[in-house]
C-alpha atoms as a PDB file:
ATOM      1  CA  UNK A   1     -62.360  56.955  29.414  1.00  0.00           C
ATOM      2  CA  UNK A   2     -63.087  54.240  31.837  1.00  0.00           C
ATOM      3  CA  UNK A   3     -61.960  51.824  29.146  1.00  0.00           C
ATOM      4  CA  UNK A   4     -59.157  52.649  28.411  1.00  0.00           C
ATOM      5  CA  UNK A   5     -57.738  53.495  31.994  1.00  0.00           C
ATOM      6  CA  UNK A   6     -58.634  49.615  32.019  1.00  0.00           C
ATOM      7  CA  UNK A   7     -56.653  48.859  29.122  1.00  0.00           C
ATOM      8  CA  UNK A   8     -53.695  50.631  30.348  1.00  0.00           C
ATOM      9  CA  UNK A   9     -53.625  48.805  33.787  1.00  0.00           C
ATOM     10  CA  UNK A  10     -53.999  45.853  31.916  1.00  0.00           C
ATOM     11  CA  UNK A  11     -50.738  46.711  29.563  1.00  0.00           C
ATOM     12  CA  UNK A  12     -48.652  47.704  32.489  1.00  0.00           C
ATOM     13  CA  UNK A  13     -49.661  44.503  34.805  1.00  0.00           C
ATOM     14  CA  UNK A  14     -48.133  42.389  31.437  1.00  0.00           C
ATOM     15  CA  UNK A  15     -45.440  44.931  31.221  1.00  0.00           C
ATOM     16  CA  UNK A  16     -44.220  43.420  34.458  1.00  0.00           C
ATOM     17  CA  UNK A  17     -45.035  39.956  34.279  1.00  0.00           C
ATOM     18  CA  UNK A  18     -42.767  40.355  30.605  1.00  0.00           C
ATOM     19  CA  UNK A  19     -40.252  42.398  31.865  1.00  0.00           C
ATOM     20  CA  UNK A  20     -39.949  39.638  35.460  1.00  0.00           C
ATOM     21  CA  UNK A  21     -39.777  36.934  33.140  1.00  0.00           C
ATOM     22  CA  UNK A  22     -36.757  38.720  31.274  1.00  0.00           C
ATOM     23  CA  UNK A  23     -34.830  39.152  34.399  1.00  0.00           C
ATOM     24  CA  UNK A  24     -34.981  35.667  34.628  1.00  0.00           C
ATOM     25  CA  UNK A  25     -33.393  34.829  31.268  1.00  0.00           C
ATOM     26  CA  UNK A  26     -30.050  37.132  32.013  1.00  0.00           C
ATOM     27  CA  UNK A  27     -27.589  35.526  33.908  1.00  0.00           C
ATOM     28  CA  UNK A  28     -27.402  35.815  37.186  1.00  0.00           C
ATOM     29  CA  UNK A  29     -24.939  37.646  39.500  1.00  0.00           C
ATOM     30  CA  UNK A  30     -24.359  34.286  41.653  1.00  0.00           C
ATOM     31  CA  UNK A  31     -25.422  30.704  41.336  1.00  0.00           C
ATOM     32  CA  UNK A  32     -29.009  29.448  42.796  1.00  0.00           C
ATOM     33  CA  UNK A  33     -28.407  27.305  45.590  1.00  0.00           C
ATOM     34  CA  UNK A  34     -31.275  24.411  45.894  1.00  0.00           C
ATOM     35  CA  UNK A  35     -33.062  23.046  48.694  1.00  0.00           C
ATOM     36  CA  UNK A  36     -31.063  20.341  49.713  1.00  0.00           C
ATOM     37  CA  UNK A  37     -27.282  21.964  48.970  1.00  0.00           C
ATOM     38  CA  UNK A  38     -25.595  23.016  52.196  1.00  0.00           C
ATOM     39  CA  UNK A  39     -23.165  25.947  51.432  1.00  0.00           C
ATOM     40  CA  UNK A  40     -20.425  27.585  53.806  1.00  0.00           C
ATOM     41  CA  UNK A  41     -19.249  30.713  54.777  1.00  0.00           C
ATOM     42  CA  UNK A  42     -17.288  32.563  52.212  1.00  0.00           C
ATOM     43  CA  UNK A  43     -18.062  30.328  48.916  1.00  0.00           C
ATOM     44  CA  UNK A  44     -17.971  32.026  45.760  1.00  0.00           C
ATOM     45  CA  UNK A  45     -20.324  30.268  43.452  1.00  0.00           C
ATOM     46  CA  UNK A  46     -20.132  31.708  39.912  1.00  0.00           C
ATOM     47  CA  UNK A  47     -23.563  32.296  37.824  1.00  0.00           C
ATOM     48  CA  UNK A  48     -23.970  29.470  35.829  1.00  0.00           C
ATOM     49  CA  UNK A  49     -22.564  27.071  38.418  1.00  0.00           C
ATOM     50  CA  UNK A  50     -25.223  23.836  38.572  1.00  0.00           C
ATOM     51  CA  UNK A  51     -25.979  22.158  41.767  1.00  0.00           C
ATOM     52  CA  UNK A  52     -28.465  18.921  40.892  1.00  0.00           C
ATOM     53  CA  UNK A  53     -29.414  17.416  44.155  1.00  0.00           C
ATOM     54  CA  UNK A  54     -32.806  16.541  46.360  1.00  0.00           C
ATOM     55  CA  UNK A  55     -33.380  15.507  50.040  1.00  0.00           C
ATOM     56  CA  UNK A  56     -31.609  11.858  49.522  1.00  0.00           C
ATOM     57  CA  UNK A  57     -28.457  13.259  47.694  1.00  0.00           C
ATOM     58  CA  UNK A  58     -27.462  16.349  49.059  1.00  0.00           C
ATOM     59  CA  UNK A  59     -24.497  19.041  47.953  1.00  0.00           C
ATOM     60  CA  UNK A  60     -22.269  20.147  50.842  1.00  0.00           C
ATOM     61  CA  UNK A  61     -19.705  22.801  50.343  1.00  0.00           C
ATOM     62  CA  UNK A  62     -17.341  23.390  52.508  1.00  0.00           C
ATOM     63  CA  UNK A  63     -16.298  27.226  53.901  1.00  0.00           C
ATOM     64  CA  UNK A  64     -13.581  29.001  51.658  1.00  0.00           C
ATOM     65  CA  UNK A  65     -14.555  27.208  48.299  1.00  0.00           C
ATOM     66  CA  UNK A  66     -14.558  28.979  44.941  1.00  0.00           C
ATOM     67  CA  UNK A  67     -16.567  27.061  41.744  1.00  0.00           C
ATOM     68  CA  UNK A  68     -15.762  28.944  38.959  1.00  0.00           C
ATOM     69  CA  UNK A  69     -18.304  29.078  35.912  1.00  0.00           C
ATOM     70  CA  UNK A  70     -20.243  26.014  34.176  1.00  0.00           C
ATOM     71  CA  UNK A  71     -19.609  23.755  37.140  1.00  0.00           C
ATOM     72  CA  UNK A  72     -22.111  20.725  36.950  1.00  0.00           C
ATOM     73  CA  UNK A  73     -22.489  18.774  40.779  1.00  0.00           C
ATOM     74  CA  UNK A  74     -24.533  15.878  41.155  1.00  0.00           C
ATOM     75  CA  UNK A  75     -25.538  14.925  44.311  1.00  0.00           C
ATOM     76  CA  UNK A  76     -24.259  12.897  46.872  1.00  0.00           C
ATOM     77  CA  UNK A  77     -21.496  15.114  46.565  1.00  0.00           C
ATOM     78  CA  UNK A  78     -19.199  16.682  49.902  1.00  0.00           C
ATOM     79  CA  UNK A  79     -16.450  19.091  48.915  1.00  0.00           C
ATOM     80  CA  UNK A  80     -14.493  20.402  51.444  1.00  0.00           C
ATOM     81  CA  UNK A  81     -13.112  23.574  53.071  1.00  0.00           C
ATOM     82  CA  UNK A  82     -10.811  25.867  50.631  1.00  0.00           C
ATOM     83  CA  UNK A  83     -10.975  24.044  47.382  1.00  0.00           C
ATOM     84  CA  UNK A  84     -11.302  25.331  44.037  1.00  0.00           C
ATOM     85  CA  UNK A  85     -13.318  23.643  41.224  1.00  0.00           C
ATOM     86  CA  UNK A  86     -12.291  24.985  38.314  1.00  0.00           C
ATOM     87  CA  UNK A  87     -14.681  26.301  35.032  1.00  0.00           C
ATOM     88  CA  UNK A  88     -16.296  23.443  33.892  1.00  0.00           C
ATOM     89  CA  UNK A  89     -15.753  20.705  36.451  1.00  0.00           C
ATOM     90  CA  UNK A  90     -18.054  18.201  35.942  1.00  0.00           C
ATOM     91  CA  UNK A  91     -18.674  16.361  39.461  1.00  0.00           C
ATOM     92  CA  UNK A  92     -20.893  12.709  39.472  1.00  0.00           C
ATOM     93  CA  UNK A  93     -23.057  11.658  42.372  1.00  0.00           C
ATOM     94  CA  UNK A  94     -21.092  10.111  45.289  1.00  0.00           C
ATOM     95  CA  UNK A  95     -17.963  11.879  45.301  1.00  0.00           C
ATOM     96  CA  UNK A  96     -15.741  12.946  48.509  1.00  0.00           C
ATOM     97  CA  UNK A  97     -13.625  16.100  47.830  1.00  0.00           C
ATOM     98  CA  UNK A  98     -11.721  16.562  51.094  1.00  0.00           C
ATOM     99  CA  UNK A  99     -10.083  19.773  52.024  1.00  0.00           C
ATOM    100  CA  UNK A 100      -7.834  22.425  50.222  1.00  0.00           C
ATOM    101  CA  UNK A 101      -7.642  20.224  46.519  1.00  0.00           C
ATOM    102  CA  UNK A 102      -7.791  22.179  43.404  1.00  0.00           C
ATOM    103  CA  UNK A 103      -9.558  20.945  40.595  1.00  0.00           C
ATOM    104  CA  UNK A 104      -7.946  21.863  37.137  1.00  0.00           C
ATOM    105  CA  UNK A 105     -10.329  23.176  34.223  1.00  0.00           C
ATOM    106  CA  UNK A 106     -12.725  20.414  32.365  1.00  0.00           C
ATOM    107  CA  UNK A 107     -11.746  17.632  34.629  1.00  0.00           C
ATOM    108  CA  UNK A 108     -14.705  14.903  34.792  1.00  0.00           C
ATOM    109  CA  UNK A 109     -14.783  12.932  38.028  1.00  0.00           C
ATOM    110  CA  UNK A 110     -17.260  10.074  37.153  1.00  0.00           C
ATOM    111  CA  UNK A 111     -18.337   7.756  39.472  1.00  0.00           C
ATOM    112  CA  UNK A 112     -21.274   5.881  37.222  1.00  0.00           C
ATOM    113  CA  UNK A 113     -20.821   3.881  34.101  1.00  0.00           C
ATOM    114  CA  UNK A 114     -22.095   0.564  32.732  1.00  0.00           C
ATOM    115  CA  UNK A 115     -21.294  -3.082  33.114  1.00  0.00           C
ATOM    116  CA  UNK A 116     -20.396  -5.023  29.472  1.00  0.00           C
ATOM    117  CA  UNK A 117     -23.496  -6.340  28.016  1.00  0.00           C
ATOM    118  CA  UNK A 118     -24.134  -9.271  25.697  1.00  0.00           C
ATOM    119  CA  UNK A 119     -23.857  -8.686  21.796  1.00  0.00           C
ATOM    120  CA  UNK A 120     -27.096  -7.228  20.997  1.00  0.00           C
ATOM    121  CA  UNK A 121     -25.983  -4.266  23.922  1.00  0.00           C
ATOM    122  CA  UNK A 122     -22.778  -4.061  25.013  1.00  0.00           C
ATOM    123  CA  UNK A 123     -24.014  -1.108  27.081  1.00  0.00           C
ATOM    124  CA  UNK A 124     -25.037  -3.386  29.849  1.00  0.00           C
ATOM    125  CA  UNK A 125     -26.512  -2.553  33.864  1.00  0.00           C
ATOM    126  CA  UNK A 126     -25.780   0.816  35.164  1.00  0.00           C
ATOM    127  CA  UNK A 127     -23.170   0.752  38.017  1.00  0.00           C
ATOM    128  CA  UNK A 128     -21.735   3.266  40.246  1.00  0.00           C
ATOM    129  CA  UNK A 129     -18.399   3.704  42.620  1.00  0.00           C
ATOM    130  CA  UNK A 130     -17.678   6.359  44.658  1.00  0.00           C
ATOM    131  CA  UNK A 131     -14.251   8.670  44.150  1.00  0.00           C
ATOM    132  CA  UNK A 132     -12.442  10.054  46.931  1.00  0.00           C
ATOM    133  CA  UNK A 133      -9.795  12.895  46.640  1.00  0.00           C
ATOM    134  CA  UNK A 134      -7.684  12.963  49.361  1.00  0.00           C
ATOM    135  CA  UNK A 135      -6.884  16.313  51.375  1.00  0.00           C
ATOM    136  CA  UNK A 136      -4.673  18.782  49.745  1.00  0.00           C
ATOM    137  CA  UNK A 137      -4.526  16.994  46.258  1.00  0.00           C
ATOM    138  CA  UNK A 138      -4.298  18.939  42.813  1.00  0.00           C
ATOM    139  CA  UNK A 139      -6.299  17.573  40.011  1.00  0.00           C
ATOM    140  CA  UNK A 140      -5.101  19.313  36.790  1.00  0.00           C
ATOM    141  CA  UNK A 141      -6.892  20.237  33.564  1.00  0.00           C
ATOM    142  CA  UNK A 142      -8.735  17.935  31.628  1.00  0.00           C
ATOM    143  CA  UNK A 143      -8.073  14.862  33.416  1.00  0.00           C
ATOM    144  CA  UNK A 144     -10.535  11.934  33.571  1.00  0.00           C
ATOM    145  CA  UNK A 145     -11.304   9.984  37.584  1.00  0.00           C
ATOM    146  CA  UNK A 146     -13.288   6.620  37.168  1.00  0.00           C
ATOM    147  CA  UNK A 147     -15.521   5.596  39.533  1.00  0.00           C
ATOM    148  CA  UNK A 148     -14.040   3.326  42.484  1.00  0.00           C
ATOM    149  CA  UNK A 149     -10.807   5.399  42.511  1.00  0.00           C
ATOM    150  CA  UNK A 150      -9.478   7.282  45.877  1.00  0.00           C
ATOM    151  CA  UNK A 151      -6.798   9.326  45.090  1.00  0.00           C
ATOM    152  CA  UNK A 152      -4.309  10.070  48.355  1.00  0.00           C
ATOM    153  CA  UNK A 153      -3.585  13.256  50.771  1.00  0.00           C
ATOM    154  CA  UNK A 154      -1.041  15.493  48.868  1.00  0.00           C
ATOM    155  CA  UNK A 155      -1.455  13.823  45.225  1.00  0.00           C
ATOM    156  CA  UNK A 156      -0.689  15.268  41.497  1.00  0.00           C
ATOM    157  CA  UNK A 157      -2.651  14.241  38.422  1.00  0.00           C
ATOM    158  CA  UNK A 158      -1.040  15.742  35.407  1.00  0.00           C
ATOM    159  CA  UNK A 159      -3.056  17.447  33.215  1.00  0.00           C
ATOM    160  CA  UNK A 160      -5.194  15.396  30.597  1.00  0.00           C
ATOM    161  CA  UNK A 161      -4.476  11.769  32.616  1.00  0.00           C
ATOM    162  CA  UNK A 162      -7.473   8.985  32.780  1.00  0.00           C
ATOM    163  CA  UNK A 163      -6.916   7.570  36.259  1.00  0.00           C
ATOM    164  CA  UNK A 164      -9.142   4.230  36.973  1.00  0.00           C
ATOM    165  CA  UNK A 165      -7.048   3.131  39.943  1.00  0.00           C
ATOM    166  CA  UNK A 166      -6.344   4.243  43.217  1.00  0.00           C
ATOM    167  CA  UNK A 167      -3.171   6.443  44.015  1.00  0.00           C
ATOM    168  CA  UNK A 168      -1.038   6.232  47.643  1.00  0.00           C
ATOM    169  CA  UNK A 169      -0.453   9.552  49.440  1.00  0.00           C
ATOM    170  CA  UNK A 170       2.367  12.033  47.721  1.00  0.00           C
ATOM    171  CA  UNK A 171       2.197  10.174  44.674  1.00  0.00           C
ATOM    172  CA  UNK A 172       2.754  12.433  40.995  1.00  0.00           C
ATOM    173  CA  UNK A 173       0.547  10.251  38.108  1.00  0.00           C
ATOM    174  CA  UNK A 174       0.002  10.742  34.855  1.00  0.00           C
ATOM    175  CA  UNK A 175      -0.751   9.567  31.313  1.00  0.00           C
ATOM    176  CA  UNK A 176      -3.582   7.587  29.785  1.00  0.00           C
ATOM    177  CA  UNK A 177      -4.071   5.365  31.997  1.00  0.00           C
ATOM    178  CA  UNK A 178      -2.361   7.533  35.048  1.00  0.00           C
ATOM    179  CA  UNK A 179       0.716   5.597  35.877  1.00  0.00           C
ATOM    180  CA  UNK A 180       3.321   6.336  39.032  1.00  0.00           C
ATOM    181  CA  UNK A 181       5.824   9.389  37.953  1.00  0.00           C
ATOM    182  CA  UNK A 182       7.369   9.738  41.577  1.00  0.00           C
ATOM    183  CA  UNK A 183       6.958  10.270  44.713  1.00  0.00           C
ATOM    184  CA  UNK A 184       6.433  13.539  46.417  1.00  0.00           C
ATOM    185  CA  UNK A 185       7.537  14.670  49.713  1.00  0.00           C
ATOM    186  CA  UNK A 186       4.981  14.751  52.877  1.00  0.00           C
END
């Protein structure tokens, strides 16, 4: 009998090594927070929210913020107080969000790309610019910001734009590439 008391300690030790290891394949309830991301009071994180960053490019998040689900946020990367990222916002390394902007659904704020290359690879050197969003601002859905761009306090970018220059304070853009609409009041 000694055996097989054995056996079944044995069984039930793997039982919950398996059934720990399942638990980590669900989703979770709220995101994991690394190391080096700095999160405050009140921010709702959804599960499968991804915050890549290490000691020399951290993720600060300011109080109030909601990131809705399948968020990616590369770090550098400082949002500020009250803002909402939208499902799927996809967020490069060196980015300033300042307070109270909304991010639309699927926007892509890029801030790396490549030089032009000679024939052979016209992929050339990797560079990166940093994008600002200015306090207040409303980034909608599906829109595209280049790296290099700082968009004003109190902007609009229509839905679905591509904006690779910088836009003045209570300025509507829009299109592909973003052009002036109008001006909007202070």
């Amino acid at each position: 009998m000694p055996y097989i008391e054995e056996e079944l300690k044995d069984l039930k030790e793997q039982v919950a090594a398996l059934t720990a290891a399942l638990r980590n394949l669900r989703p979770r309830e709220s995101a994991w927070i690394p190391e080096h991301a700095t999160i405050g009071e009140d921010v709702k994180l959804a599960p499968n929210t991804s915050l890549q960053c290490r000691e020399d490019a951290p993720i600060t998040v300011g109080a109030g913020t909601n990131i809705y689900r399948n968020a990616e946020i590369f770090g550098p990367v400082t949002i500020g107080a009250k803002c909402l990222i939208n499902r799927d916002g996809y967020i490069r390394a060196g980015t300033v969000i300042e307070d109270r902007v909304f991010i639309g659904p699927f926007v892509r704020l890029i801030t790396d790309g490549h030089e032009i290359g000679d024939s052979q690879r016209r992929a050339g050197t990797n560079a990166s610019a940093p994008i600002v969003i200015g306090e207040g601002s409303w980034i909608g859905a599906s829109s595209t910001i280049l790296g290099g761009v700082t968009i004003g306090k109190g902007c609009i970018v229509a839905a679905g734009s591509l904006v690779n220059h910088d836009v003045p304070d209570n300025t509507l853009v829009g299109g592909v590439p973003a052009k002036v609409i109008r001006s909007l009041p202070a």
